[in-house]
Protein backbone atom coordinates (compact mmCIF):
# COMPACT_ATOMS: atom_id res chain seq x y z
CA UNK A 1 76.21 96.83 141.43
CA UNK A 2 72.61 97.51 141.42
CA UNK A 3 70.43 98.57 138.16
CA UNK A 4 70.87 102.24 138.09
CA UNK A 5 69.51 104.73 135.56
CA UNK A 6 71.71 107.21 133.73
CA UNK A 7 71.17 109.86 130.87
CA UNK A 8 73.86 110.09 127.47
CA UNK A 9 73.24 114.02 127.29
CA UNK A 10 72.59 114.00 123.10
CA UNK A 11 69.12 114.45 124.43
CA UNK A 12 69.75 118.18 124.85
CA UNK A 13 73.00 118.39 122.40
CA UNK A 14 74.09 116.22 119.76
CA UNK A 15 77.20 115.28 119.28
CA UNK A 16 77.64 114.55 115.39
CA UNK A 17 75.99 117.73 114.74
CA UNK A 18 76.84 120.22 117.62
CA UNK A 19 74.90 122.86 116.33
CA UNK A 20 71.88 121.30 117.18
CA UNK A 21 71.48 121.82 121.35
CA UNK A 22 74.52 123.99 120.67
CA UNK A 23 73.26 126.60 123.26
CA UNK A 24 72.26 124.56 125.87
CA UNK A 25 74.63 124.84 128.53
CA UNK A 26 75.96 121.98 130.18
CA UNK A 27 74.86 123.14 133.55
CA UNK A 28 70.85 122.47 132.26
CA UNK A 29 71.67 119.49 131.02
CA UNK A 30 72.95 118.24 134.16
CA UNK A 31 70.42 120.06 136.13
CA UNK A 32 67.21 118.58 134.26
CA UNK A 33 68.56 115.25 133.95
CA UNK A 34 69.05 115.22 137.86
CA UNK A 35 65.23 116.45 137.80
CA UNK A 36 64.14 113.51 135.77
CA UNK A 37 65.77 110.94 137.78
CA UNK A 38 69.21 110.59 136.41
CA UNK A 39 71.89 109.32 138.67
CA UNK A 40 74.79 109.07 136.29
CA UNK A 41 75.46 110.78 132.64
CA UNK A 42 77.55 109.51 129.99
CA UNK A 43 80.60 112.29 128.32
CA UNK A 44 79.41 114.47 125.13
CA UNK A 45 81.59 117.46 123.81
CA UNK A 46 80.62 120.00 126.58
CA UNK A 47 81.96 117.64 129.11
CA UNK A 48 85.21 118.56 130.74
CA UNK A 49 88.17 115.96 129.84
CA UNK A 50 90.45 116.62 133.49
CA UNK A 51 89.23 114.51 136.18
CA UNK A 52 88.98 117.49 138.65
CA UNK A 53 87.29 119.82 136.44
CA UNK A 54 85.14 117.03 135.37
CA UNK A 55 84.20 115.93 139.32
CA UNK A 56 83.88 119.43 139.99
CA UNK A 57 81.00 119.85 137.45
CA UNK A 58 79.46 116.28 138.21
CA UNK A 59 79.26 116.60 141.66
CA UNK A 60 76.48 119.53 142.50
CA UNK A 61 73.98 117.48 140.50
CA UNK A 62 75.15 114.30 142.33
CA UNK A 63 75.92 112.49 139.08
CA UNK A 64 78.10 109.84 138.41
CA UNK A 65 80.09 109.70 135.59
CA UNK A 66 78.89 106.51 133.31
CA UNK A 67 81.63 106.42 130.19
CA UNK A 68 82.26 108.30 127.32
CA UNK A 69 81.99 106.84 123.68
CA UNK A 70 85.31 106.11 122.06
CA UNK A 71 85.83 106.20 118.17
CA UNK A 72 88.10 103.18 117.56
CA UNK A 73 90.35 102.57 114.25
CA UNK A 74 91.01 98.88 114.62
CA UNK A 75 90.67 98.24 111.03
CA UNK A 76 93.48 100.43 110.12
CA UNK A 77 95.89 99.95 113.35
CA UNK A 78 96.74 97.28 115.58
CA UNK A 79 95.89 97.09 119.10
CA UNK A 80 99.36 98.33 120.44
CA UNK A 81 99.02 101.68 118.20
CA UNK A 82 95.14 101.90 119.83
CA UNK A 83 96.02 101.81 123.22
CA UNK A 84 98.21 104.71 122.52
CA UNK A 85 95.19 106.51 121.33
CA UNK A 86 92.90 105.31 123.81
CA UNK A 87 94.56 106.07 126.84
CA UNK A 88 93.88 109.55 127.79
CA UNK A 89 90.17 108.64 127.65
CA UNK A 90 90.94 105.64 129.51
CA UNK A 91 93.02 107.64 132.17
CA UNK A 92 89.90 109.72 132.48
CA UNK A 93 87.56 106.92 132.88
CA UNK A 94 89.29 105.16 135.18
CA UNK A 95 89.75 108.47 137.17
CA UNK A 96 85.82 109.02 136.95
CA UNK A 97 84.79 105.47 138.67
CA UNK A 98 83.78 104.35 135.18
CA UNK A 99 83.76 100.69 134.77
CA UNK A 100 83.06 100.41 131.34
CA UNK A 101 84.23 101.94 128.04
CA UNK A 102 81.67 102.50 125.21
CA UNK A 103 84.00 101.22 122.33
CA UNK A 104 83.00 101.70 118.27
CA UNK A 105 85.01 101.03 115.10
CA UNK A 106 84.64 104.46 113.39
CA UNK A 107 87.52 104.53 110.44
CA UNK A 108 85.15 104.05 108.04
CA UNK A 109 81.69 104.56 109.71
CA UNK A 110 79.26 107.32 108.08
CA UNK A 111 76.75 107.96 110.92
CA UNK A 112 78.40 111.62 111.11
CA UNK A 113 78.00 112.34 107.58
CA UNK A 114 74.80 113.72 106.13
CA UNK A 115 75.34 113.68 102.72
CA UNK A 116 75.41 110.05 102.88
CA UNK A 117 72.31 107.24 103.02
CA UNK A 118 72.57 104.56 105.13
CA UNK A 119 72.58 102.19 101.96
CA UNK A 120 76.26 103.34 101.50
CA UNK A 121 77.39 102.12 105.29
CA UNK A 122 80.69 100.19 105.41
CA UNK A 123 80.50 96.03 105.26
CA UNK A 124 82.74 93.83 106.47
CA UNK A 125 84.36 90.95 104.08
CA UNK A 126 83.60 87.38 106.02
CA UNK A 127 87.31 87.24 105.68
CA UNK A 128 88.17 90.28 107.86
CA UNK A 129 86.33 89.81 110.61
CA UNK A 130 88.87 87.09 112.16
CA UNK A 131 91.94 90.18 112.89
CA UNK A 132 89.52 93.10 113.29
CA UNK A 133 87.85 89.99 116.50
CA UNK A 134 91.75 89.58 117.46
CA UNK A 135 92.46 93.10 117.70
CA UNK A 136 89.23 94.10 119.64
CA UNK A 137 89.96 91.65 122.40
CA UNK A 138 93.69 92.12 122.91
CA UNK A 139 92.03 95.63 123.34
CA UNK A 140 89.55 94.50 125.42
CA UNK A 141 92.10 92.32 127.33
CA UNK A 142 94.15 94.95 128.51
CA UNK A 143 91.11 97.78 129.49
CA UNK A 144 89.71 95.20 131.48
CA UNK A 145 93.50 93.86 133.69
CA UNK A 146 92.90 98.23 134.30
CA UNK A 147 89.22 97.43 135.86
CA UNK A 148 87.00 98.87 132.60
CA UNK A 149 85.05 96.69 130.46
CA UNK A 150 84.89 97.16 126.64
CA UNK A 151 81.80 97.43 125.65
CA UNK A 152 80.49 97.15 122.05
CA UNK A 153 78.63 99.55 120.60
CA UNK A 154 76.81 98.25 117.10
CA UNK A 155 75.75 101.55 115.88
CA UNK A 156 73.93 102.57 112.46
CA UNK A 157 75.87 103.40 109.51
CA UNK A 158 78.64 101.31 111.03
CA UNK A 159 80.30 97.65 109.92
CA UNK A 160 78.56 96.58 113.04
CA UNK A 161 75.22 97.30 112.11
CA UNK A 162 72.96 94.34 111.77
CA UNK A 163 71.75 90.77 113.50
CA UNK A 164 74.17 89.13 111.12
CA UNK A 165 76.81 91.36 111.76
CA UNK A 166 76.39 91.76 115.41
CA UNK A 167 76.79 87.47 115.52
CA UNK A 168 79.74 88.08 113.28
CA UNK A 169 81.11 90.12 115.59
CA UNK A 170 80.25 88.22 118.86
CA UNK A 171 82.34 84.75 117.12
CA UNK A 172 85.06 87.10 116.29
CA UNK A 173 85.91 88.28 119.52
CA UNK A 174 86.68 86.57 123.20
CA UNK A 175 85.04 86.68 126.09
CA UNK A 176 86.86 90.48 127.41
CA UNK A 177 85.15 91.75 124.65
CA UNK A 178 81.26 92.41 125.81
CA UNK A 179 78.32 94.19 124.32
CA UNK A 180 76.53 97.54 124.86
CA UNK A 181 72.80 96.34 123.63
CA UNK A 182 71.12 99.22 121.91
CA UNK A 183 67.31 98.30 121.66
CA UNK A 184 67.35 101.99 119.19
CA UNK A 185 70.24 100.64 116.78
CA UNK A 186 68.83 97.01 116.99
CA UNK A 187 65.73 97.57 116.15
CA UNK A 188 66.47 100.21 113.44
CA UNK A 189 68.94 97.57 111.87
CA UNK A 190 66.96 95.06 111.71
CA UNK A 191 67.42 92.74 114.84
CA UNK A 192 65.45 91.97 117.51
CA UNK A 193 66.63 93.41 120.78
CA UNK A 194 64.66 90.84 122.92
CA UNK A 195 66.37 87.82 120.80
CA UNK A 196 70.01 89.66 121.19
CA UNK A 197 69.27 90.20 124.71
CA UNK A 198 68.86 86.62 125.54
CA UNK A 199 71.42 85.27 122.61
CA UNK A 200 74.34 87.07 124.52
CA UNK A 201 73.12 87.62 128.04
CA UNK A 202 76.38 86.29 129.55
CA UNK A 203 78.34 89.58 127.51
CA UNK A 204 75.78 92.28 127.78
CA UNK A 205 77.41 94.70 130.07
CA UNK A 206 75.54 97.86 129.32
CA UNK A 207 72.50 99.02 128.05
CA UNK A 208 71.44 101.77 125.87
CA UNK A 209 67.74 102.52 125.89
CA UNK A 210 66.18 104.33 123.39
CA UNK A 211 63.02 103.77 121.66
CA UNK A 212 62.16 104.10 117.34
CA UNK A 213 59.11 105.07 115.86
CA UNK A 214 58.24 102.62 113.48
CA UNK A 215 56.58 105.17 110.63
CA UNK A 216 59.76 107.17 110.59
CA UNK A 217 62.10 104.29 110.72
CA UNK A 218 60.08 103.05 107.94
CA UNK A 219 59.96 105.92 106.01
CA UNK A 220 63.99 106.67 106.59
CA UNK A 221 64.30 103.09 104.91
CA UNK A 222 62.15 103.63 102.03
CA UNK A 223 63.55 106.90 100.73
CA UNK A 224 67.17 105.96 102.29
CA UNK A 225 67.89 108.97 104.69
CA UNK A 226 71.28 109.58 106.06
CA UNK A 227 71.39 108.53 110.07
CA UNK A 228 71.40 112.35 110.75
CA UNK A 229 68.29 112.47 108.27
CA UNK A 230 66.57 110.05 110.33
CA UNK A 231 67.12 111.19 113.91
CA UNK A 232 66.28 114.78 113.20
CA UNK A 233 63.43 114.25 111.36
CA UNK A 234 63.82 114.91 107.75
CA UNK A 235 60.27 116.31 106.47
CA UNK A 236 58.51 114.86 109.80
CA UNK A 237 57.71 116.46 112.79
CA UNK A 238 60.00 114.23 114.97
CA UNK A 239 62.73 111.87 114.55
CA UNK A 240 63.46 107.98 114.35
CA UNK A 241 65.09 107.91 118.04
CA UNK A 242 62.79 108.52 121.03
CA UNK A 243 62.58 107.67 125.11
CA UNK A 244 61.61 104.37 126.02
CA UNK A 245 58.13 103.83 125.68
CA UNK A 246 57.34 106.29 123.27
CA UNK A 247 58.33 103.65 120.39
CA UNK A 248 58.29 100.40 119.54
CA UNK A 249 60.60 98.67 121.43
CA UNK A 250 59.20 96.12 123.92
CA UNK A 251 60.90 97.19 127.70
CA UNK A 252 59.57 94.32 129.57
CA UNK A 253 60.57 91.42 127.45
CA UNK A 254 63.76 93.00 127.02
CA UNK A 255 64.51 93.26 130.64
CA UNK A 256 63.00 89.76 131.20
CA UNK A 257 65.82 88.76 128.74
CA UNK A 258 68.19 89.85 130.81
CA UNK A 259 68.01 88.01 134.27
CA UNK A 260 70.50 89.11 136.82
CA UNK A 261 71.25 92.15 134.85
CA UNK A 262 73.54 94.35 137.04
CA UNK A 263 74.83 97.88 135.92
CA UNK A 264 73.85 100.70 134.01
CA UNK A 265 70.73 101.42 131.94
CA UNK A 266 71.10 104.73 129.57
CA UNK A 267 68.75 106.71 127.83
CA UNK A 268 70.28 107.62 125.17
CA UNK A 269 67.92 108.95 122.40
CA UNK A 270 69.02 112.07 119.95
CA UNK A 271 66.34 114.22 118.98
CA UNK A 272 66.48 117.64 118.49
CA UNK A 273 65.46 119.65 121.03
CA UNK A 274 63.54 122.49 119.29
CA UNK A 275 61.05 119.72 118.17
CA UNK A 276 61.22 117.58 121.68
CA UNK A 277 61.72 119.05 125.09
CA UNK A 278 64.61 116.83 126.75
CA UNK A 279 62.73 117.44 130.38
CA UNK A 280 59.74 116.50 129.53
CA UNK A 281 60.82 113.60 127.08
CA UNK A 282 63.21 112.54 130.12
CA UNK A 283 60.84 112.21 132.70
CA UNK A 284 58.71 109.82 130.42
CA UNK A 285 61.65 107.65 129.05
CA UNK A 286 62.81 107.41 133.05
CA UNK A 287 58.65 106.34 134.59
CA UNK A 288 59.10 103.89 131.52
CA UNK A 289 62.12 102.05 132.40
CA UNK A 290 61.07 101.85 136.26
CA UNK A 291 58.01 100.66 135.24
CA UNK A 292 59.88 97.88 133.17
CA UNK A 293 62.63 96.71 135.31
CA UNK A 294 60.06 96.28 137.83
CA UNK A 295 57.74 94.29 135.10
CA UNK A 296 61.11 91.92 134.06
CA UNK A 297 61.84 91.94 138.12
CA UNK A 298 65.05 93.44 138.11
CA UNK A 299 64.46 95.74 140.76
């Protein structure tokens, strides 16, 4: 399939904290993101989980429906017991068109809790990594004989968080198993999205685009914010997370990283809306990423 440009909708309502966008309906979301450019959206809460209700709300905007993040507890059951839990979202996805599944291990993540720093995020032992890799692919095995793709999502205040654990996890796992590259959580965690891009090119099935500004990042490390801290701004006019090119993140070389890259390419950058409009923050994340695939000649 060709590049094509979709939208995760925290933009205008977060998940972790639902409060925040909680009054946005889903019907502006939809509509604005179509305005900015948007082809396809990713699921958040306001979504609806029934195929035909969910077609039925897609379709006046002419949006396709991406995936839908999936909170995975591989480290406390096997992958027999996961399927179980997966499969409703599955069903849906596979319903939807969807050919990939945005896949996180959550059981002991603590992106959703404020009260806690990022210094206290979960680690993996070097001697668990072997059976949490075994259970992701047989996972990622059996999505993929049903036509969806597991895709990896390293995430902050997750065991997959950093270069070294992202390379832990990429030897742990076979070849089913692919990555979602996050330039936003790569570059936040340390890792450099441009070297990850072309380290694992032949696994990178999806792409989550979202920029960082470096003084806030910087400034969340120093006085060790919580990840909800961070993206909403605590004591800053903004947040960490922003639209491609509004940040530091480097588009171009990522893209040129990435020859042959076929698939989606998602904005997905929380802020809160009160402090930055999701049309007009849209619209500039959207101009940037033409403007880059066409730089890397992708498109």
């Amino acid at each position: 399939m060709p590049i094509r440009i979709g939208a995760n909708p925290i933009g205008w309502s977060n998940d972790d904290l639902q409060d925040i966008g909680g009054a946005t309906p889903l019907e502006t979301c939809l509509a604005e993101a179509r305005e900015a450019g948007f082809v396809g959206m990713e699921l958040g809460h306001k979504f609806p989980r029934e195929p035909k209700a969910l077609k039925a709300a897609l379709a006046p905007f002419g949006m396709a429906c991406i995936s839908g993040w999936y909170s995975a507890e591989l480290l406390k059951r096997d992958a027999e017991e996961e399927m179980k839990h997966l499969r409703p979202h599955l069903d849906l996805l596979k319903a939807m068109g969807s050919t990939v599944l945005v896949f996180a291990e959550t059981s002991n993540a603590i992106h959703g809790d404020r009260s806690k720093p990022l210094s206290q995020r979960p680690v993996m032992a070097p001697g668990d990594w072997a059976q949490f890799g075994r259970r992701i692919t047989e996972v990622a095995e059996r999505t993929l004989a049903e036509g969806v793709r597991l895709v990896y999502h390293h995430h902050m205040g997750t065991i997959v968080e950093s270069e070294a654990d992202i390379d832990a996890f990429m030897a742990a796992t076979g070849e089913a198993a692919h990555l979602l590259l996050d330039t936003g959580h790569a570059t936040w965690g340390g890792a450099d999205p441009v070297r990850l891009a072309g380290r694992y090119r032949a696994r990178i099935s999806h792409v989550h685009a979202k920029d960082v500004r470096k003084a806030v990042m910087e400034q969340a490390r120093a006085e060790d914010w919580s990840f909800l801290d961070a993206i909403l701004g605590k004591g800053t006019d903004l947040g960490v997370y922003t639209v491609p090119g509004d940040g530091m993140v480097d588009y171009p070389a990522v893209f040129k990283a990435l020859p042959g890259y076929s698939g989606w390419v998602v904005v997905e950058a929380e802020q809160d809306p009160e402090k930055a409009h999701p049309l007009t923050y849209a619209k500039k994340g959207v101009a940037h990423l033409e403007a880059s695939l066409k730089e890397a000649g992708l498109v």
